[in-house]
Protein backbone atom coordinates (compact mmCIF):
# COMPACT_ATOMS: atom_id res chain seq x y z
CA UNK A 1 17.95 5.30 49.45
CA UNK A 2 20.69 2.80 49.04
CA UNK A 3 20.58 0.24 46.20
CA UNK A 4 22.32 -3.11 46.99
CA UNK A 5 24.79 -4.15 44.03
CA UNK A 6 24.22 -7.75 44.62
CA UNK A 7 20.76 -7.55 43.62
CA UNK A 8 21.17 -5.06 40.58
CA UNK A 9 23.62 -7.12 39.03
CA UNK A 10 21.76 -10.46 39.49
CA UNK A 11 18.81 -8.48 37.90
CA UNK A 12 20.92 -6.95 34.98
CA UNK A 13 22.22 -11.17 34.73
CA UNK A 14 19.11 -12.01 34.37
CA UNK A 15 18.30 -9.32 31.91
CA UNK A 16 20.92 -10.49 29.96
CA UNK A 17 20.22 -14.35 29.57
CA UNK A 18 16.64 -13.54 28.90
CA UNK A 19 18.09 -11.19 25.59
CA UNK A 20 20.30 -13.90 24.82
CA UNK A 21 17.20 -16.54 24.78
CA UNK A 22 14.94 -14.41 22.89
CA UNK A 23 17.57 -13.83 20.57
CA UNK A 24 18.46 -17.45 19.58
CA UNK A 25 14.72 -18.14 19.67
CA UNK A 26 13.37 -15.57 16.80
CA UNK A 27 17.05 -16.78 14.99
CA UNK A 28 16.06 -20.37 14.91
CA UNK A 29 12.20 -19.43 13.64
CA UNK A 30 14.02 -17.24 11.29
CA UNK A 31 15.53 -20.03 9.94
CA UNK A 32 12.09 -22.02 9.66
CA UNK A 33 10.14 -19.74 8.33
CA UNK A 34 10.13 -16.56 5.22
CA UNK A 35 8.21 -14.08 4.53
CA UNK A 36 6.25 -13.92 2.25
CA UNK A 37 3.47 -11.82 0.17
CA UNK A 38 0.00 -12.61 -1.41
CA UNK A 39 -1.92 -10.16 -3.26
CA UNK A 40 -5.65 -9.82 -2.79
CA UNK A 41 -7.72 -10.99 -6.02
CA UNK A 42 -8.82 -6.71 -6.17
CA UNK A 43 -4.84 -5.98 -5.68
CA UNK A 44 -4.46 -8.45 -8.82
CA UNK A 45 -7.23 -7.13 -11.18
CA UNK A 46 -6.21 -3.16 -9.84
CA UNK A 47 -2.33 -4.15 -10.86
CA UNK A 48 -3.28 -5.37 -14.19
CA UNK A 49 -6.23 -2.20 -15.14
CA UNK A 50 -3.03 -0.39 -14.22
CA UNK A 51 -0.44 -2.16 -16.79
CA UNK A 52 -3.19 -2.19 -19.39
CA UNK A 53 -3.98 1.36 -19.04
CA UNK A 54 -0.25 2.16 -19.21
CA UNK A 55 0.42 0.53 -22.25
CA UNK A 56 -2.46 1.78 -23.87
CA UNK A 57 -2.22 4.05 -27.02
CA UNK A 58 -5.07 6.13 -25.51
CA UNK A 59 -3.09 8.18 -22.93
CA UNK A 60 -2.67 11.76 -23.94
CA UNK A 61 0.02 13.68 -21.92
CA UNK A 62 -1.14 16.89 -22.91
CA UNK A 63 -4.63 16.68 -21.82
CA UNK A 64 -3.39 14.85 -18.91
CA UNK A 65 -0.90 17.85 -18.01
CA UNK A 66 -4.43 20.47 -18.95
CA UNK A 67 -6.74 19.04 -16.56
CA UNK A 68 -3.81 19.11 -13.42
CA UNK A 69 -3.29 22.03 -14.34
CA UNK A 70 -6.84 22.98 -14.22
CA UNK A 71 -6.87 21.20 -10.86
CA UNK A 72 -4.07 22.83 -9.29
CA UNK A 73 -5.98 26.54 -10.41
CA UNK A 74 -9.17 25.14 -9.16
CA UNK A 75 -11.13 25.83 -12.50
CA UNK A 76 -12.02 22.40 -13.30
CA UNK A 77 -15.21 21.65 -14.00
CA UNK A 78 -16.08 17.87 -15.10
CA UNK A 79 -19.51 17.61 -16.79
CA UNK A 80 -21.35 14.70 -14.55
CA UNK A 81 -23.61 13.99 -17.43
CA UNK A 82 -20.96 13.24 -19.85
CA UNK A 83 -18.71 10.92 -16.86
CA UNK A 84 -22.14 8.94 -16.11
CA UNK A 85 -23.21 8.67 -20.32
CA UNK A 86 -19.48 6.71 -20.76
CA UNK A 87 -19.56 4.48 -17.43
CA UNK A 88 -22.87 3.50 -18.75
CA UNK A 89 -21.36 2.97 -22.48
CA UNK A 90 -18.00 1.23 -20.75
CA UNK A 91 -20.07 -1.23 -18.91
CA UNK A 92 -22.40 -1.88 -22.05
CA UNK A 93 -25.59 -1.09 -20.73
CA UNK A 94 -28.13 0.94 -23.47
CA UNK A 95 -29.31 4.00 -20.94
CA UNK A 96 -29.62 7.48 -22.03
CA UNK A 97 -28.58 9.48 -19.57
């Protein structure tokens, strides 16, 4: 088979000036536009639960470093009463669990 030069040039021309369009196209709505980012009212409230929790004097290292180190072994063992008795108490409802 026997490709004729004329036309794979005028093709790769084409090619070309199409590139060179697209090009000065996305530069001048480059120039119109900018990015830009918006949080989500749960990515808000999530960022700030995670600044107050980092500057809070309750963190413990040490029992932080126990319990992944408990993970990590596989021997931990939370107590689901005890988790559901303080979401109860941290949302201020008066059940017994």
């Amino acid at each position: 088979m026997r490709i004729d030069p004329n036309i794979s040039a005028s093709a790769i021309k084409r090619y070309e000036n199409n590139s060179r369009h697209q090009a000065q196209s996305s530069d001048s709505r480059l120039s119109t536009q900018s990015d830009r980012v918006e949080l989500s009212k749960q990515g808000i409230e999530y960022a700030n639960m995670l600044k107050e929790a980092q500057q809070s004097d309750e963190f413990n290292a040490e029992k932080v470093n126990a319990i992944r180190e408990q993970l990590r072994t596989g021997q931990y063992r939370p107590n689901a009463e005890v988790i559901s008795q303080r979401m109860v108490e941290q949302v201020g409802l008066d059940v017994i669990v």
